[in-house]
C-alpha atoms as a PDB file:
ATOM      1  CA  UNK A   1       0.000   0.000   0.000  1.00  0.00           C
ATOM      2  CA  UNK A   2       1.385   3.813  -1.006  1.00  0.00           C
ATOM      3  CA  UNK A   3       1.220   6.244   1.178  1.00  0.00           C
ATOM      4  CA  UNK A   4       2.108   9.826   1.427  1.00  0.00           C
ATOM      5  CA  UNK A   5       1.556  13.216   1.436  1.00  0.00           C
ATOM      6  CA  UNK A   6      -0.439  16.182   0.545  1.00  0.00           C
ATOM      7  CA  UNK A   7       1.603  19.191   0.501  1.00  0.00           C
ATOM      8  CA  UNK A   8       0.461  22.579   0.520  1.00  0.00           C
ATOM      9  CA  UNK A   9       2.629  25.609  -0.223  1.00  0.00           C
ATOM     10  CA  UNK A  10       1.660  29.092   0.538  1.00  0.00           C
ATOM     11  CA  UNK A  11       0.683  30.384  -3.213  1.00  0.00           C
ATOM     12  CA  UNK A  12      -2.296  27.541  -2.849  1.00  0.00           C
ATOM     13  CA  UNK A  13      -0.271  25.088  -4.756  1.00  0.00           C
ATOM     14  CA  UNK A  14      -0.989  21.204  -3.510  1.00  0.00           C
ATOM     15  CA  UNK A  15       1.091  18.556  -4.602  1.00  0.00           C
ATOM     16  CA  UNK A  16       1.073  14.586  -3.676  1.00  0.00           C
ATOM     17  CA  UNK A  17       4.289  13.366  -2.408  1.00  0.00           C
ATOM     18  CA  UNK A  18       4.697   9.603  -1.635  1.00  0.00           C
ATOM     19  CA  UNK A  19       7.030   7.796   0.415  1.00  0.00           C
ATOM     20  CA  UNK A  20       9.385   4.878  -0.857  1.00  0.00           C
ATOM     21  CA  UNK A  21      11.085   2.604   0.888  1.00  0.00           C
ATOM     22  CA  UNK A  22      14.499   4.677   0.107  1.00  0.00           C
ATOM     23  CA  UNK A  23      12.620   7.598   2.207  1.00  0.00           C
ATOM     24  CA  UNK A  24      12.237   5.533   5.399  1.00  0.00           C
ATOM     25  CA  UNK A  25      15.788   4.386   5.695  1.00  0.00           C
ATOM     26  CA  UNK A  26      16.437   7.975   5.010  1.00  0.00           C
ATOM     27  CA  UNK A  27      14.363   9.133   7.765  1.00  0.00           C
ATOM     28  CA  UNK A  28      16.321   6.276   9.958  1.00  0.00           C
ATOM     29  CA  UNK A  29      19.235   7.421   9.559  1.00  0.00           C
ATOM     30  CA  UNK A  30      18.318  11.057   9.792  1.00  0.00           C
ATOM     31  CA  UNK A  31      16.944  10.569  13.316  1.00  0.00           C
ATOM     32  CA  UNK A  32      18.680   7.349  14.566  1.00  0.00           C
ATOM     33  CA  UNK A  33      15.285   5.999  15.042  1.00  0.00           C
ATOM     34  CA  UNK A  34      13.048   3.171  13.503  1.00  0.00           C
ATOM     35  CA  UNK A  35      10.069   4.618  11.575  1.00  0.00           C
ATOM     36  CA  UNK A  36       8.207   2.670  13.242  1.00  0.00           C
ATOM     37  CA  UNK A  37       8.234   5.785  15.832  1.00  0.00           C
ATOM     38  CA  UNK A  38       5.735   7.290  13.557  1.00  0.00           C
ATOM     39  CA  UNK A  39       2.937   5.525  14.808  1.00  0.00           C
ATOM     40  CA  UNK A  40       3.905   6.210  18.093  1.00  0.00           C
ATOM     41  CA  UNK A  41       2.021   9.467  19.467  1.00  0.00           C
ATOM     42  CA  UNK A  42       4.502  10.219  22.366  1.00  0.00           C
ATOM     43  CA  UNK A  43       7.213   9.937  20.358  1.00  0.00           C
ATOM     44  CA  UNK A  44       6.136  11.195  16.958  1.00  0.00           C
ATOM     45  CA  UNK A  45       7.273  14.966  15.640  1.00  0.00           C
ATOM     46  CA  UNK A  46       5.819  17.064  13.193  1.00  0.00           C
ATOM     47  CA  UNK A  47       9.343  17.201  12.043  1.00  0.00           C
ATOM     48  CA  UNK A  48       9.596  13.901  11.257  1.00  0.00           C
ATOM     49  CA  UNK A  49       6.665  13.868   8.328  1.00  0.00           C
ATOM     50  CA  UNK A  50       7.590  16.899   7.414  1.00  0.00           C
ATOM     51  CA  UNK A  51      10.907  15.686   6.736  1.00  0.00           C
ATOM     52  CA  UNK A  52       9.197  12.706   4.283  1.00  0.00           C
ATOM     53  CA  UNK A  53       6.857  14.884   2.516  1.00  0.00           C
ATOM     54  CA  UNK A  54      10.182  16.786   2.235  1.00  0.00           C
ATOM     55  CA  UNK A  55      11.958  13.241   0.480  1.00  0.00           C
ATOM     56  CA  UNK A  56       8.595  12.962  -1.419  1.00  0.00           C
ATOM     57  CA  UNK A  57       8.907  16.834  -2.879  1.00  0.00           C
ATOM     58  CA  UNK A  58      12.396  16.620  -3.387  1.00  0.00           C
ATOM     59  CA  UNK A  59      12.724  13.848  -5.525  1.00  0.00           C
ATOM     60  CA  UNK A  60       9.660  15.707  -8.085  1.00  0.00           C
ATOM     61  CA  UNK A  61      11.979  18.341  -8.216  1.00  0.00           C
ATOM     62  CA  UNK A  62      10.002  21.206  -6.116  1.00  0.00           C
ATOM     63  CA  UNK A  63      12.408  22.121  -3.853  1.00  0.00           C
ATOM     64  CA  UNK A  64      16.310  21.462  -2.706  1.00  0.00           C
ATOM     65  CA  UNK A  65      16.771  22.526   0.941  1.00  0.00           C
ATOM     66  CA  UNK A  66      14.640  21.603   3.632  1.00  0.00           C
ATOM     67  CA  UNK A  67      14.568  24.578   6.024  1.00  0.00           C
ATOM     68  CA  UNK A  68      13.404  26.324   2.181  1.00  0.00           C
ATOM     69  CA  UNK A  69      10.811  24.040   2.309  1.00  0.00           C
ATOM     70  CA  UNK A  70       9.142  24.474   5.462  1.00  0.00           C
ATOM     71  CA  UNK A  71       9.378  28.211   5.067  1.00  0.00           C
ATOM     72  CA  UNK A  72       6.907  27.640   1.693  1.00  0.00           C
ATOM     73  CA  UNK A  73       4.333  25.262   3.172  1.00  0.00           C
ATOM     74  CA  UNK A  74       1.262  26.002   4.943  1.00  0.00           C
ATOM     75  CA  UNK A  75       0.161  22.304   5.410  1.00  0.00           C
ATOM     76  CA  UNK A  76       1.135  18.685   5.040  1.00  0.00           C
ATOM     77  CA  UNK A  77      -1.529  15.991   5.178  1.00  0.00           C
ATOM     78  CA  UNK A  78      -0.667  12.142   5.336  1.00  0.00           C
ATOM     79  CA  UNK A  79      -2.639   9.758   3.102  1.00  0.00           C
ATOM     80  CA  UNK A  80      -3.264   6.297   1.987  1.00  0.00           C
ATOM     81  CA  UNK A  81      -3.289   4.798  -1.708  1.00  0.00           C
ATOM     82  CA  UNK A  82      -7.059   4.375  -2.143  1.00  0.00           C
ATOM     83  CA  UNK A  83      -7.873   7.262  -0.128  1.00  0.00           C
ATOM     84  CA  UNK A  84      -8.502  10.516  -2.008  1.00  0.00           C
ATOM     85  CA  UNK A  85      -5.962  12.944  -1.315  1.00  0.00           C
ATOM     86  CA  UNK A  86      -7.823  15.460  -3.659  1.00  0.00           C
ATOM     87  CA  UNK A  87      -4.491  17.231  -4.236  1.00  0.00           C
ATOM     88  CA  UNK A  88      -4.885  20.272  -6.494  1.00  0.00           C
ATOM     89  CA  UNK A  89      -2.196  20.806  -9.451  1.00  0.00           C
END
């Protein structure tokens, strides 16, 4: 099952960005954690899906640096593959 994000950038833009397997062993490394500390409400950060949708936007080419990033996004919104993540283009 896919999953991802919905990211939306201050000019009203939305984009999807999934995740891939290479953006979870990023996100291990990056933190020196297991993702599986996503799930887990005491020990989950907003940082830490902000850093995937990050990965996700990256790799479709709409942005480089990651502080960048977060100063261009107004929201980030995990979804599922079969959900509707009614991004706009």
């Amino acid at each position: 099952m896919q999953s991802g994000y919905v990211i939306e950038y201050q000019d009203g833009k939305e984009i999807e960005a999934d995740i891939r397997p290479i953006d979870l062993i990023k996100f291990e490394r990056k933190f020196n954690v297991g993702f599986s500390v996503l799930a887990d409400p005491n020990e989950a950060r907003y940082e830490h899906a902000a850093y995937l949708a990050w990965l996700g936007a990256k790799r479709k080419g709409e942005t480089n640096e990651f502080d960048n990033f977060l100063e261009n996004v107004v929201g980030i919104k995990e979804y599922t593959k079969g959900d509707d993540p009614k991004a706009k283009s």
